[in-house]
Protein backbone atom coordinates (compact mmCIF):
# COMPACT_ATOMS: atom_id res chain seq x y z
CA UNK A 1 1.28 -4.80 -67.72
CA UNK A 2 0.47 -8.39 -67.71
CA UNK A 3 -2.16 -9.81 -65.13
CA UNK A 4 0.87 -11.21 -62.92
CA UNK A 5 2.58 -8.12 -62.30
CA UNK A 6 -0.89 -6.38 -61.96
CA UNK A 7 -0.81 -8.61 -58.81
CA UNK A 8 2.66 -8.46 -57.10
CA UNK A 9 1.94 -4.31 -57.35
CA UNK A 10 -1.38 -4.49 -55.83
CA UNK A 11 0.48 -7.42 -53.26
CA UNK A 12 3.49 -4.91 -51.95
CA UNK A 13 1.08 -1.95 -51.99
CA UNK A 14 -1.03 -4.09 -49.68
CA UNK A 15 1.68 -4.94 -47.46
CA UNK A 16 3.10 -1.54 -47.61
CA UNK A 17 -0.49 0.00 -46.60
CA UNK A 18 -0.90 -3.06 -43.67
CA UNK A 19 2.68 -2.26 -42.39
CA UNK A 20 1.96 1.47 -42.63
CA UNK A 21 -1.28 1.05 -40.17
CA UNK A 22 0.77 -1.34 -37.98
CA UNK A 23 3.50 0.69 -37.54
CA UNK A 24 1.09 4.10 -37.05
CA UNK A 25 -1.12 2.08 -34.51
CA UNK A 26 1.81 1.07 -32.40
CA UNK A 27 2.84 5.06 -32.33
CA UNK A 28 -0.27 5.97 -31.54
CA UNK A 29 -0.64 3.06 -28.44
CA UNK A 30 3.27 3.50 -27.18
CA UNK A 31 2.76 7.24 -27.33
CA UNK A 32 -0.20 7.20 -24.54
CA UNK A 33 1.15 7.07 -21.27
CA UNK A 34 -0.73 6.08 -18.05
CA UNK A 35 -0.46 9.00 -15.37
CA UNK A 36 -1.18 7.24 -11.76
CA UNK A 37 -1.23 9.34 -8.36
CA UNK A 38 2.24 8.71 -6.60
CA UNK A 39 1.28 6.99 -2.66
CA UNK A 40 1.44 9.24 -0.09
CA UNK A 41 5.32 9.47 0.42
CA UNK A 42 5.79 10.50 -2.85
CA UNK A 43 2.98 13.17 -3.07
CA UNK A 44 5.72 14.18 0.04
CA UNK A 45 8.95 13.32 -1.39
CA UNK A 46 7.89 15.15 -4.57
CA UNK A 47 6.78 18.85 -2.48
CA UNK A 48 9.83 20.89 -1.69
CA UNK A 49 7.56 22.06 1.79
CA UNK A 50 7.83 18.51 3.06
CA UNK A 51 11.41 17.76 2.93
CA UNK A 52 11.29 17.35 7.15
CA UNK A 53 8.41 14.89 7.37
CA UNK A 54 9.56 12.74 4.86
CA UNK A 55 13.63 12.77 6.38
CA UNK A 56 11.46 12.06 9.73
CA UNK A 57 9.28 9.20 8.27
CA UNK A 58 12.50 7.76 6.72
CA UNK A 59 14.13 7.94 9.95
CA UNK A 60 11.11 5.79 12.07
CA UNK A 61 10.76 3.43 9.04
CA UNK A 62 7.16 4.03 7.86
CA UNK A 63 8.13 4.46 4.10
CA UNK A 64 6.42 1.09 3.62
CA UNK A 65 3.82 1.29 5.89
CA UNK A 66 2.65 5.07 4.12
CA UNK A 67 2.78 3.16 0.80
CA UNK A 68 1.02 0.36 1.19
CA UNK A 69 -2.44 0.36 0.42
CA UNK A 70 -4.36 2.13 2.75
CA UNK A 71 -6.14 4.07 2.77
CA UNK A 72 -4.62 6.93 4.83
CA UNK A 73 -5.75 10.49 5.73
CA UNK A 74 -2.12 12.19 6.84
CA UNK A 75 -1.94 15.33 8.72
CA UNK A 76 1.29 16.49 7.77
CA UNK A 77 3.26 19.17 9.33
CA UNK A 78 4.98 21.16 6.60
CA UNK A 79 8.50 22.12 7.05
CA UNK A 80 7.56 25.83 8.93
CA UNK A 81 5.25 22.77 11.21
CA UNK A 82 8.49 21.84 12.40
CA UNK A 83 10.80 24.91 12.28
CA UNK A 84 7.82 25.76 15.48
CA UNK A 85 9.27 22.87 17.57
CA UNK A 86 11.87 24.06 19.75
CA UNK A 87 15.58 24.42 18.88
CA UNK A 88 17.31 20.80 18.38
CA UNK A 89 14.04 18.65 18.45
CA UNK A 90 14.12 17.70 15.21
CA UNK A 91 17.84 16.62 14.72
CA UNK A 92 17.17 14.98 18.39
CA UNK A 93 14.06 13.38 17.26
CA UNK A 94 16.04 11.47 13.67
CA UNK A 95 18.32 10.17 15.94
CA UNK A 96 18.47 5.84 15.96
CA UNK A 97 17.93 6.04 19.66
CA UNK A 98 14.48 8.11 19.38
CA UNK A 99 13.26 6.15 16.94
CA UNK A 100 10.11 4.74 18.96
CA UNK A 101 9.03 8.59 20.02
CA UNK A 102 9.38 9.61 16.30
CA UNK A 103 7.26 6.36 15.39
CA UNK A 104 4.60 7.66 18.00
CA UNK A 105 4.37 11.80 17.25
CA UNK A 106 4.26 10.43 13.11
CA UNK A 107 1.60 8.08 13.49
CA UNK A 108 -0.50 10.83 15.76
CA UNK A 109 -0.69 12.62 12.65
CA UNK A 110 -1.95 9.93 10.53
CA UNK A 111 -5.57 8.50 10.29
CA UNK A 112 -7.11 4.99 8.66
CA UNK A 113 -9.57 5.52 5.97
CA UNK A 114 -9.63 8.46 3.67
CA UNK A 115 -11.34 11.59 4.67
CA UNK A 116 -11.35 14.39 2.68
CA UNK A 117 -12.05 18.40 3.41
CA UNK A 118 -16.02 17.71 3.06
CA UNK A 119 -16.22 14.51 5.12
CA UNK A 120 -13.77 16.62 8.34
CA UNK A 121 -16.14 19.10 8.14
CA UNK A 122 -19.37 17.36 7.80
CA UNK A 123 -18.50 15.17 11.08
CA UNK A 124 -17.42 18.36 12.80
CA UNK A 125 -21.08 19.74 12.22
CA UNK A 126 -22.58 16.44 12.85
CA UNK A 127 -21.34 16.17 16.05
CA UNK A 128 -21.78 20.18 17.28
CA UNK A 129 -18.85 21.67 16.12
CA UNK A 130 -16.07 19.12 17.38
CA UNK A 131 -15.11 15.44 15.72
CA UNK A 132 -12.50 13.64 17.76
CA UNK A 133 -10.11 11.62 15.57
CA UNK A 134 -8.68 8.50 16.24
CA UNK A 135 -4.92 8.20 15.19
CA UNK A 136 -2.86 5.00 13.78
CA UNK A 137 -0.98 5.93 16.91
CA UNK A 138 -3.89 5.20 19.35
CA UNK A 139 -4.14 9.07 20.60
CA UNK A 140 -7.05 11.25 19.67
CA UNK A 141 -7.43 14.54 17.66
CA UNK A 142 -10.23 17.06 18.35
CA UNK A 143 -11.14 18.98 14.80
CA UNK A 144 -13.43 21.97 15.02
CA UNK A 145 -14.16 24.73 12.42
CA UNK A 146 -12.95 28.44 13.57
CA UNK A 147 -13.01 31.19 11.21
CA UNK A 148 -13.81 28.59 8.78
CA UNK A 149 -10.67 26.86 8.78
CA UNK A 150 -10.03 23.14 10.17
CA UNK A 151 -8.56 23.28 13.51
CA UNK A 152 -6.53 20.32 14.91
CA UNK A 153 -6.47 20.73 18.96
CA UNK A 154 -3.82 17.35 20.30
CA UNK A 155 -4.14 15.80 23.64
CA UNK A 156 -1.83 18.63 25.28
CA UNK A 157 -4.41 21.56 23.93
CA UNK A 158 -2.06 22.68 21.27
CA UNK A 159 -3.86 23.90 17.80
CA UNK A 160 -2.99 23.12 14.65
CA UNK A 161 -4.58 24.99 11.41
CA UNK A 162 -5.17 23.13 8.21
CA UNK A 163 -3.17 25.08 5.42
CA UNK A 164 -3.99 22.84 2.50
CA UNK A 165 -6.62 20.19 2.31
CA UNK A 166 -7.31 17.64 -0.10
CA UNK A 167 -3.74 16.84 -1.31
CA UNK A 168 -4.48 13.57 -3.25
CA UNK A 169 -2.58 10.79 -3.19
CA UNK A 170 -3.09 6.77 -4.61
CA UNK A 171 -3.38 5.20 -0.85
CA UNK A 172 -5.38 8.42 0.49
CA UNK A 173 -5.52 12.09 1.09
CA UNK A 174 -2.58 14.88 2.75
CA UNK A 175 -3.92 18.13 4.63
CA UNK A 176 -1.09 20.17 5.57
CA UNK A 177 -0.86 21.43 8.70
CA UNK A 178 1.16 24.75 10.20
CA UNK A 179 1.97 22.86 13.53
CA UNK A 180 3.31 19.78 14.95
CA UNK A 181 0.83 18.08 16.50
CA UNK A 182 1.68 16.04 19.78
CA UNK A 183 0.06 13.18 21.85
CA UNK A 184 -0.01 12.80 25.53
């Protein structure tokens, strides 16, 4: 083998061995995906238990509002929440015409900033066992700690038990909540 052809082989087994590692690095790169935290309407739209509060958000137009960028600390009523409410509020409540009263009882339930399970509880102690919350909505919240669980009490003296806390989400935090809370 003459000193020319010595070079074309060691030339295409060069390019074959460059175009090998080009073609294995972009495998490797398009084969990583980046996993981001849906915002808080799709950490709802995405749990079968919160089918209600995201028809009812829907309905009073927040979808943009609970995905912009926060943050947010929801209190969200899971679907047994609402199944509480008396007969026909719901359907009554997603109707056009009530859409300022939905607006109202949704944003009672939501707070600015994000708070997690510790920081609830640590202001609850902090301030001898009861933290009033202020709401997007203007209302206020009263948590407390009985039996070790979050309570919720609303302006009407109606309770509400945190079910599941620390629900993350990419403009905030979810707790779920067994009750519908209401402001004055």
């Amino acid at each position: 083998m003459n000193t020319k052809n010595l070079f074309i082989a060691f030339a295409i087994i060069g390019i074959f061995a460059l175009t090998s590692a080009t073609v294995s690095k972009t495998t490797v790169s398009d084969s990583i995906e980046t996993v981001q935290t849906p915002n808080i309407v799709g950490v709802a739209a995405a749990n079968k238990d919160f089918t209600t509060l995201v028809a009812a958000v829907k309905a009073a137009g927040l979808v943009e509002t609970l995905s912009s960028a926060g943050p947010f600390t929801v209190f969200a009523p899971t679907n047994a929440a609402f199944a509480k409410l008396p007969a026909g509020t719901v359907p009554s409540l997603l109707k056009p015409e009530s859409k300022a009263t939905l607006t109202s009882i949704l944003t009672y339930h939501v707070v600015a900033g994000k708070f997690d399970a510790a920081a609830v509880v640590e202001a609850i102690e902090a301030n001898d066992g009861a933290f009033e919350i202020t709401t997007v909505q203007g209302g206020t919240l009263v948590a407390s700690l009985v039996d070790g669980n979050v309570m919720l009490e609303d302006e009407n003296g109606n309770m509400s038990k945190v079910v599941i806390a620390d629900v993350a989400a990419s403009n905030g935090v979810i707790h779920a909540i067994d009750s519908v809370v209401m402001p004055n």
